[in-house]
N, C-alpha and C. Protein backbone atom coordinates (compact mmCIF):
# COMPACT_ATOMS: atom_id res chain seq x y z
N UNK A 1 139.80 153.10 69.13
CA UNK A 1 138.35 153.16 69.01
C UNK A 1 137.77 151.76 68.83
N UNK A 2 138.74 150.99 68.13
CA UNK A 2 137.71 149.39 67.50
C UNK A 2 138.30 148.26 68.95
N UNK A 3 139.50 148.87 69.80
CA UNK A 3 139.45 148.24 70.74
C UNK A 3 138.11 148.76 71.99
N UNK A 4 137.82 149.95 72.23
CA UNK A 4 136.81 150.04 72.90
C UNK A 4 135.46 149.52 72.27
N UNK A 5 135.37 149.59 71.82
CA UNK A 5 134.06 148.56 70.76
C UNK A 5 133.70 147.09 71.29
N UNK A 6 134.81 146.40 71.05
CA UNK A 6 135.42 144.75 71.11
C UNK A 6 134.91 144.82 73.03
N UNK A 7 135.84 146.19 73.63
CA UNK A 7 135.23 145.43 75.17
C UNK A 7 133.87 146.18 75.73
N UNK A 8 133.49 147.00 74.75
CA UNK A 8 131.85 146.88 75.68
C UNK A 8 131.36 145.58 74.92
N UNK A 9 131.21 145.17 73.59
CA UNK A 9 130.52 143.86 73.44
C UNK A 9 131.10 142.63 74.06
N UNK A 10 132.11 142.56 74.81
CA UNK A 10 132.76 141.81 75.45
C UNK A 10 131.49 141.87 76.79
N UNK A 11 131.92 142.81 77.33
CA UNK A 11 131.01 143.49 78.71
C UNK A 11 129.58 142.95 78.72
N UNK A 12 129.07 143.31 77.51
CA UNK A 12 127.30 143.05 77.26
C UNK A 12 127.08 141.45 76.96
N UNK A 13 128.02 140.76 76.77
CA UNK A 13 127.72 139.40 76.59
C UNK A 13 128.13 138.99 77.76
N UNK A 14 128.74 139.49 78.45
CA UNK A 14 129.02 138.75 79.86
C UNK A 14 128.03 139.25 80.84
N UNK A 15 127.30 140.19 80.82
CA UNK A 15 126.18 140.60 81.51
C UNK A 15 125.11 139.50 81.42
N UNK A 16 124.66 139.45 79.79
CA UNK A 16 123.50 138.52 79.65
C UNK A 16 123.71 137.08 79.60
N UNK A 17 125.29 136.46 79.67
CA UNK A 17 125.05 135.09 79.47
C UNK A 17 124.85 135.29 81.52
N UNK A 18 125.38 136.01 82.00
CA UNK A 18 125.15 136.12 83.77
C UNK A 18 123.56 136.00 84.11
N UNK A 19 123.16 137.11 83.44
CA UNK A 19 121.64 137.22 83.45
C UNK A 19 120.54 135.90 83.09
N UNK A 20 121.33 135.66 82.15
CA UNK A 20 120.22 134.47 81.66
C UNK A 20 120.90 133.00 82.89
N UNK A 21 121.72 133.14 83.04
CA UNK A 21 122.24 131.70 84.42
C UNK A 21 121.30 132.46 85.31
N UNK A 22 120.68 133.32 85.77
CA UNK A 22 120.25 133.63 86.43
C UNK A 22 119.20 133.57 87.14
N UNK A 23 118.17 133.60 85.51
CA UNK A 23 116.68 133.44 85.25
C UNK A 23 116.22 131.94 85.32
N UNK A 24 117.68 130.84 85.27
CA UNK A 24 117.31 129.53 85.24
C UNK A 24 117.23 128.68 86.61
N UNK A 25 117.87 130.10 87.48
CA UNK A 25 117.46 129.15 89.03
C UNK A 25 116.95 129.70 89.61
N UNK A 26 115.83 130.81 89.31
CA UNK A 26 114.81 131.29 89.97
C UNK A 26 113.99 130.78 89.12
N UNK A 27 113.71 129.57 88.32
CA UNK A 27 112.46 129.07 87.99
C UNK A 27 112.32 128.09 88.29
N UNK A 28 113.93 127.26 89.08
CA UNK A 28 113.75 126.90 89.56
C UNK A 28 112.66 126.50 90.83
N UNK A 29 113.08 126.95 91.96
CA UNK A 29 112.01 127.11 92.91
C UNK A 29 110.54 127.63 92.62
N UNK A 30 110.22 127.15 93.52
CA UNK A 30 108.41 127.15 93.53
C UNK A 30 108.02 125.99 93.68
N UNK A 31 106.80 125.74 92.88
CA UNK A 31 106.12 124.58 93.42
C UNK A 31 106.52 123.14 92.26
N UNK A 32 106.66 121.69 92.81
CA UNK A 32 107.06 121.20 92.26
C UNK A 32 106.38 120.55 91.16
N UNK A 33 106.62 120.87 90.00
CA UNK A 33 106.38 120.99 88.36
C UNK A 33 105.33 119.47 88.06
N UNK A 34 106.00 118.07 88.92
CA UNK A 34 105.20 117.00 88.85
C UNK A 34 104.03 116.60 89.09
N UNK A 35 103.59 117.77 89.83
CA UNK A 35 101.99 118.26 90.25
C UNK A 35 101.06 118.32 88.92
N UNK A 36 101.86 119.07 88.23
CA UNK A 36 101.10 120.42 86.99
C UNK A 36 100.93 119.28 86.08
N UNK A 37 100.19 118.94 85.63
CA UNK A 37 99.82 118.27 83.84
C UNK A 37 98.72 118.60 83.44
N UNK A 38 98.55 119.48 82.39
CA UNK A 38 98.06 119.65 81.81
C UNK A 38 98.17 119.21 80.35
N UNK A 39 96.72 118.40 80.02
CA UNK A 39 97.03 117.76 78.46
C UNK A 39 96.74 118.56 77.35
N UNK A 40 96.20 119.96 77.31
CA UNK A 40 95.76 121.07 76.56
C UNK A 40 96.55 121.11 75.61
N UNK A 41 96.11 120.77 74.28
CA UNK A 41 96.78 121.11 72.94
C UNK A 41 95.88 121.37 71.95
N UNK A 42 95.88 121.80 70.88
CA UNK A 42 95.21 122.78 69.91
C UNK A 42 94.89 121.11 68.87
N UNK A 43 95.41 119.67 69.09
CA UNK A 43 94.55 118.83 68.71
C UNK A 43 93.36 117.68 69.08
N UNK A 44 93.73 118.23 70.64
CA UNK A 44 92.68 117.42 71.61
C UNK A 44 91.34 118.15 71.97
N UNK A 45 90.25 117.87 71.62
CA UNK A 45 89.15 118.38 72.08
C UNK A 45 89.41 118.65 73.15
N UNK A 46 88.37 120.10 73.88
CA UNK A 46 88.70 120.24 74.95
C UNK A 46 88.16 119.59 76.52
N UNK A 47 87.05 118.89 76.04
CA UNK A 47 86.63 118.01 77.04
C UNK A 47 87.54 116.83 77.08
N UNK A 48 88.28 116.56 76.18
CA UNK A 48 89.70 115.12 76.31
C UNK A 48 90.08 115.52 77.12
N UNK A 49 90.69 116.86 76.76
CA UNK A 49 91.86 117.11 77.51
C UNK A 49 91.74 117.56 78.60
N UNK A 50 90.68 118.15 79.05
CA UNK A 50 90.43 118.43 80.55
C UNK A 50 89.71 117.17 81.66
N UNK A 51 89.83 116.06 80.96
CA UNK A 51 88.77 115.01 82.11
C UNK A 51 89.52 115.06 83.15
N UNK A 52 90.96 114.24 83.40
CA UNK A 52 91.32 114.18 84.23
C UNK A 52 92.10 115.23 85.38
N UNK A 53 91.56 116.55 84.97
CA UNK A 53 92.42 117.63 85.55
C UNK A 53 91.83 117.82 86.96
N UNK A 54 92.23 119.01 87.68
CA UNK A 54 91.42 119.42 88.70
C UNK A 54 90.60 120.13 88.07
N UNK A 55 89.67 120.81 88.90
CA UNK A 55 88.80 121.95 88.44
C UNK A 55 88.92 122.44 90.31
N UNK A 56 88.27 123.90 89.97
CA UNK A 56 87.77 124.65 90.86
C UNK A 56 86.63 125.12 90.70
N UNK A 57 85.66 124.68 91.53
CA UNK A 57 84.34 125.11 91.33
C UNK A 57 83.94 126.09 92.71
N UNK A 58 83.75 127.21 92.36
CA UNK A 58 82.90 128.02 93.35
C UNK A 58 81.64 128.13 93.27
N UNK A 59 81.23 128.31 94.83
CA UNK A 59 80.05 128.58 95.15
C UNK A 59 79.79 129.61 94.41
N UNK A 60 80.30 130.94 94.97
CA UNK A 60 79.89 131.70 94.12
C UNK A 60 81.67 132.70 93.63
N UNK A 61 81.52 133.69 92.68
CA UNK A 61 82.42 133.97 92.20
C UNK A 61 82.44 135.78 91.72
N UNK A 62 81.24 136.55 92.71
CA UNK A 62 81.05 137.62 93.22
C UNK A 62 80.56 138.32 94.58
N UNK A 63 80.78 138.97 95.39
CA UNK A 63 80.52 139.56 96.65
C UNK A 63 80.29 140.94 96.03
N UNK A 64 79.05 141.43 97.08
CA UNK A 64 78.90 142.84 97.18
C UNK A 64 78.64 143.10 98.29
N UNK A 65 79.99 144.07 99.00
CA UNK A 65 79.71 144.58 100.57
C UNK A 65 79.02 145.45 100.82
N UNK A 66 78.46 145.65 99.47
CA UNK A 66 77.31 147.20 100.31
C UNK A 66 77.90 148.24 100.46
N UNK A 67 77.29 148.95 101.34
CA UNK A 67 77.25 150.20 101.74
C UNK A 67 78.39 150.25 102.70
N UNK A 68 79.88 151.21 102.80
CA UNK A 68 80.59 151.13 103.71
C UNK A 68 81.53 152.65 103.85
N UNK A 69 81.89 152.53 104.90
CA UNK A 69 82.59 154.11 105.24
C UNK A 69 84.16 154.25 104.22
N UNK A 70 84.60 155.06 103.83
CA UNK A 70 86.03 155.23 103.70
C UNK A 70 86.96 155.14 104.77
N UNK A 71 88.13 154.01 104.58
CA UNK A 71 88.67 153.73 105.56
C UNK A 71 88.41 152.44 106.28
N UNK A 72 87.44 151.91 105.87
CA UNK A 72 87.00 150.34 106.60
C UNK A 72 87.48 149.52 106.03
N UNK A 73 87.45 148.66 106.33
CA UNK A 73 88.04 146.76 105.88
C UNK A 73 87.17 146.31 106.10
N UNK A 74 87.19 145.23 105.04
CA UNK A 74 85.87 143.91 105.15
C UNK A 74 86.94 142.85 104.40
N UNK A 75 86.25 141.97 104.79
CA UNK A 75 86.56 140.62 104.20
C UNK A 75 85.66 139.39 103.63
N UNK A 76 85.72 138.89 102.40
CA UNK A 76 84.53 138.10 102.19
C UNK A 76 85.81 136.63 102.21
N UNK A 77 85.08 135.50 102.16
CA UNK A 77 85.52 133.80 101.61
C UNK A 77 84.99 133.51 100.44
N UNK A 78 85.29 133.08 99.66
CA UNK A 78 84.62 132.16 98.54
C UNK A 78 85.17 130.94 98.48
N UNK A 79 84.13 130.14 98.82
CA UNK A 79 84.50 128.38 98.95
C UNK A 79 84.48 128.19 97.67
N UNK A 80 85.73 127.38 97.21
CA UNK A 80 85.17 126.33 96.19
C UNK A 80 85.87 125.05 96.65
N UNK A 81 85.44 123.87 95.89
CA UNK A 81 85.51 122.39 95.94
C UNK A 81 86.09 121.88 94.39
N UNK A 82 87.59 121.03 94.71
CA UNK A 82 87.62 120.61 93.82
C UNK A 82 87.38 119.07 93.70
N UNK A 83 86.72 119.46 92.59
CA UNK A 83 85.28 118.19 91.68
C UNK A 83 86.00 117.42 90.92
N UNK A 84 87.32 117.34 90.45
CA UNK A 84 88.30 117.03 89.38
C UNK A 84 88.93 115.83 90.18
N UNK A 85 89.61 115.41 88.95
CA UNK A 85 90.15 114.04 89.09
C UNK A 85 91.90 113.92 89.85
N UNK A 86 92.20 115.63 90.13
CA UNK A 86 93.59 115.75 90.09
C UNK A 86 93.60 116.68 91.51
N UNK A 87 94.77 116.60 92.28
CA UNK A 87 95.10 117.39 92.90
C UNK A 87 95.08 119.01 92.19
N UNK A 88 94.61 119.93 93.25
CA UNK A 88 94.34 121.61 92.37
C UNK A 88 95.72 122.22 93.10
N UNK A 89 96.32 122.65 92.39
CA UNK A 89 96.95 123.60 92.67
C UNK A 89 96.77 124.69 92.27
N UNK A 90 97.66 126.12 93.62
CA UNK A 90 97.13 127.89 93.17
C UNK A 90 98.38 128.16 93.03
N UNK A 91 98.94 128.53 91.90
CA UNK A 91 100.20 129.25 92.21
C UNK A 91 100.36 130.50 92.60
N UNK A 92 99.48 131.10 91.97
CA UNK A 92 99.19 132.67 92.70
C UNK A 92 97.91 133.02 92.84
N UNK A 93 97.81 134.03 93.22
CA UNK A 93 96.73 135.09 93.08
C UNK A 93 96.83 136.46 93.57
N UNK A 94 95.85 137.38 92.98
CA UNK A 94 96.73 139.11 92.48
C UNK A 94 95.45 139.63 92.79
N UNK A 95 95.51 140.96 93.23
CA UNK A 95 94.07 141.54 93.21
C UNK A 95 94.51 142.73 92.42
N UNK A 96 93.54 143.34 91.85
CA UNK A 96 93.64 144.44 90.31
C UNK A 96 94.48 145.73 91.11
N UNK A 97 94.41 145.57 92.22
CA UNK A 97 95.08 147.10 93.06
C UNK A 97 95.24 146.76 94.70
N UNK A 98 95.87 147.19 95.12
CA UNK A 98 96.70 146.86 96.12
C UNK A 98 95.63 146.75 97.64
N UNK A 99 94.26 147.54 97.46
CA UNK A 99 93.51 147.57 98.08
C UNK A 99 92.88 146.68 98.24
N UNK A 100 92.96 145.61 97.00
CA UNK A 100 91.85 143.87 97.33
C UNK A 100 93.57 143.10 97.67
N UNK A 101 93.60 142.23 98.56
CA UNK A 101 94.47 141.40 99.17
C UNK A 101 93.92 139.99 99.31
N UNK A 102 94.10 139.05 98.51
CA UNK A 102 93.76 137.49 98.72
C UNK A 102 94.32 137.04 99.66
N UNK A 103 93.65 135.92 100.12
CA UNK A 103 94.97 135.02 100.79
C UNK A 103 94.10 133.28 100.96
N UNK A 104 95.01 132.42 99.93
CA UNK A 104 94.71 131.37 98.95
C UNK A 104 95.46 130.41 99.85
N UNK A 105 94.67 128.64 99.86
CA UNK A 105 95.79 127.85 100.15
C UNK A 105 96.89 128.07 99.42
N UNK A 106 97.67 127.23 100.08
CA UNK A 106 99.38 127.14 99.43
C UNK A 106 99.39 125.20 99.39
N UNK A 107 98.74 124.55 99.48
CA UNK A 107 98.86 123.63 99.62
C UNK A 107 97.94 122.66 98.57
N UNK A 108 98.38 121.79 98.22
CA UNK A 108 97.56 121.24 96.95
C UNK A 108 95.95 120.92 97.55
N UNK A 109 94.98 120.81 97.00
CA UNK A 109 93.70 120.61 97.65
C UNK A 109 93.30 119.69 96.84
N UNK A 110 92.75 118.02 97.48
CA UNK A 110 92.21 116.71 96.90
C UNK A 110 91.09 116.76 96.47
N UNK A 111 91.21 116.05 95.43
CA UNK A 111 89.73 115.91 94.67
C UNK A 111 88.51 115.25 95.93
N UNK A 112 87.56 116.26 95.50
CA UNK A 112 86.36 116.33 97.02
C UNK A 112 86.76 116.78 97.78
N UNK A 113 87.77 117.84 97.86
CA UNK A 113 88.06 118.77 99.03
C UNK A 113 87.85 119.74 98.92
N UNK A 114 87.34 120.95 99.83
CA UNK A 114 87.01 122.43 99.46
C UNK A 114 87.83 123.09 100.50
N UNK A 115 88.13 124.31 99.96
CA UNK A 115 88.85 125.16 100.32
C UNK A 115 87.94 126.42 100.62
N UNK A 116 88.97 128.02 100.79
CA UNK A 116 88.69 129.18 100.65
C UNK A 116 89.70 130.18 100.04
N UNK A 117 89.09 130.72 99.56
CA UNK A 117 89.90 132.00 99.01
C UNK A 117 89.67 133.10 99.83
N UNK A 118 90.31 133.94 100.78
CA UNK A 118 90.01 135.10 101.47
C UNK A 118 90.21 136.40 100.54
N UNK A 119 89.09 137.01 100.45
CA UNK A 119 89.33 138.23 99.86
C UNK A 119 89.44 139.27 100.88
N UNK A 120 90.17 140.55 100.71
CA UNK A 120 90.11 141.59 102.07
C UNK A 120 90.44 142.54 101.02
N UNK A 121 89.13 143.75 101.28
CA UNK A 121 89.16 145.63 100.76
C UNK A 121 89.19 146.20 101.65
N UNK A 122 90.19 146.85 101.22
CA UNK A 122 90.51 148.02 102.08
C UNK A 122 90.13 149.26 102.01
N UNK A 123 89.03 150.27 101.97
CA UNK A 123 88.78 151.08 101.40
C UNK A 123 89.35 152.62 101.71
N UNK A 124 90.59 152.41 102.23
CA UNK A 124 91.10 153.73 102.53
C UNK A 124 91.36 154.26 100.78
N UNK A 125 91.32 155.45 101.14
CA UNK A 125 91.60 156.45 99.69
C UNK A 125 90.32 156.08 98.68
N UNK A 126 89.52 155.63 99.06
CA UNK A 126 88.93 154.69 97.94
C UNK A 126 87.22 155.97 98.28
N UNK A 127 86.27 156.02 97.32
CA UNK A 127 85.10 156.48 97.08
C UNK A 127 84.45 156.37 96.18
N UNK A 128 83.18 156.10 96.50
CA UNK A 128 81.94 155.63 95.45
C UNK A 128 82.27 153.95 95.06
N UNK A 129 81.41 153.90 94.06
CA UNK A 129 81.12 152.40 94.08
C UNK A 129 82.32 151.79 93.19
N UNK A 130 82.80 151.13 94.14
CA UNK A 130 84.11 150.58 93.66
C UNK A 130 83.91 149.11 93.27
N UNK A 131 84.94 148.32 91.84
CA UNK A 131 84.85 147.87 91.54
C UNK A 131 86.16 147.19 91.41
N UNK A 132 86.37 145.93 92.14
CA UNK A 132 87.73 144.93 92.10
C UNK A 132 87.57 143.62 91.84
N UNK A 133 88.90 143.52 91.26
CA UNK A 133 88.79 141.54 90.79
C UNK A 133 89.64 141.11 91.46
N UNK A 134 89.78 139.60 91.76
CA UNK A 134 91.14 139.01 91.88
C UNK A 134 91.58 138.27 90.79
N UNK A 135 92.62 137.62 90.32
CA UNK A 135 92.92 136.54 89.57
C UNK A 135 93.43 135.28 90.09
N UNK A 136 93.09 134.14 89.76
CA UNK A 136 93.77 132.93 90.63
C UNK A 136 94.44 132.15 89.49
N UNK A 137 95.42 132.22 89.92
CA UNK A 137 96.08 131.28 88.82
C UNK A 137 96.11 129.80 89.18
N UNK A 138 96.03 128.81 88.25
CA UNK A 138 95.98 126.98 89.00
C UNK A 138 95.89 126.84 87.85
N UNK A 139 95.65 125.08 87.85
CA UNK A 139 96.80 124.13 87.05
C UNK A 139 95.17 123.00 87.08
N UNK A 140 93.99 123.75 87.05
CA UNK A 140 92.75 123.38 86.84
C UNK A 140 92.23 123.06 85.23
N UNK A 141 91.14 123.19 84.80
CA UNK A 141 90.40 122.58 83.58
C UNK A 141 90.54 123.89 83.09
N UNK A 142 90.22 124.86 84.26
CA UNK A 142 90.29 126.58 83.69
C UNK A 142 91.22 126.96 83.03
N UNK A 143 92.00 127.07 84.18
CA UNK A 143 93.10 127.83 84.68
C UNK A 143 93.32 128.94 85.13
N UNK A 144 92.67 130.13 84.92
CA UNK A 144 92.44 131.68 85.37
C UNK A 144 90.97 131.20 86.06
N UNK A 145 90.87 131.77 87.22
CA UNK A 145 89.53 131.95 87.60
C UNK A 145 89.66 133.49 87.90
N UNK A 146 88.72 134.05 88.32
CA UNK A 146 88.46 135.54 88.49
C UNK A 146 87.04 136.06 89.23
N UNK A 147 87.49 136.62 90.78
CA UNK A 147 86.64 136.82 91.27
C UNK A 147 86.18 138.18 91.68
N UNK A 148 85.23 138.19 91.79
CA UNK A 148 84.93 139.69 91.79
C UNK A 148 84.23 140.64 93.01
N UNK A 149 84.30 141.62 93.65
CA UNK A 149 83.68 142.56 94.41
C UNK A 149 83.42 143.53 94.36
N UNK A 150 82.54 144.18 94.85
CA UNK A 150 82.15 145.46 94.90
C UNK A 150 81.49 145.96 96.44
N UNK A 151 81.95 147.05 96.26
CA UNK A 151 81.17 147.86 97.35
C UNK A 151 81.33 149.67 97.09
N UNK A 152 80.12 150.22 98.02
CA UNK A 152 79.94 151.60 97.29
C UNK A 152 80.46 152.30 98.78
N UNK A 153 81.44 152.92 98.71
CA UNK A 153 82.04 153.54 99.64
C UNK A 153 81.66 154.99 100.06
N UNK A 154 81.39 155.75 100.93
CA UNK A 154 80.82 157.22 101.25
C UNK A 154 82.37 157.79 102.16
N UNK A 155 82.68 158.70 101.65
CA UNK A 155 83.15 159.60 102.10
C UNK A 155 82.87 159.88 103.64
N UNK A 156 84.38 159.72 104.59
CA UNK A 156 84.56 160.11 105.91
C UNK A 156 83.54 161.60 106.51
């Protein structure tokens, strides 16, 4: 009995020291880390610490498509320009449900350069006035930006 004991905790430590080698070279990859500085600490005011960052500034940071059938697609842009002192990077961006779909540079964007964010709803399955966000993640003054849409959908 105290030998079966000895080899499942044998077993379970060889799982997680595997697991954790694991988690250290998929954080690897992605985007390269020398980009990202952020000086944000709980003793630097926060205008210190954000001068030299990027920012993302949008035009605007809501769409409303109106009136639309169930089953249609639309697509809006939201430009923004970054105003900041730093290259912007996006590492991601997510929409609240599978029906809003972004699609974000992948590429760092220069201070005085503007971009787009593509938003696309899909309104299959979807009725009445619907309400979606995206999230953008970056390495800005922000850092979360969050954009928003709506449209009121009618039944096929």
């Amino acid at each position: 009995m105290k030998i079966r004991h000895i080899f499942f905790a044998a077993i379970y430590s060889s799982v997680l020291l595997i697991s954790c080698a694991d988690d250290k070279q998929k954080k690897s990859k992605g985007l390269d880390t020398s980009l990202i500085n952020n000086p944000r600490t709980a003793d630097v005011p926060e205008e210190v610490a954000t001068k030299g960052l990027a920012t993302m500034d949008f035009a605007d940071t809501a769409y409303d498509f109106g009136k639309m059938h169930e089953g249609e697609s639309a697509s809006y842009e939201f430009k923004f320009t970054n105003n900041g002192k730093a290259p912007l990077l996006i590492s991601n961006a997510a929409g609240s449900c599978g029906c809003t779909v972004p699609d974000y540079p992948h590429e760092p964007i220069e201070p005085g350069k503007s971009a787009t964010v593509n938003v696309k709803f899909n309104s299959t399955g979807k009725t009445g006035l619907q309400h979606k966000s995206v999230n953008i993640f970056t390495n800005s003054n922000k850092g979360t930006h969050v954009l928003n849409i709506t449209a009121d959908v009618a039944e096929q």
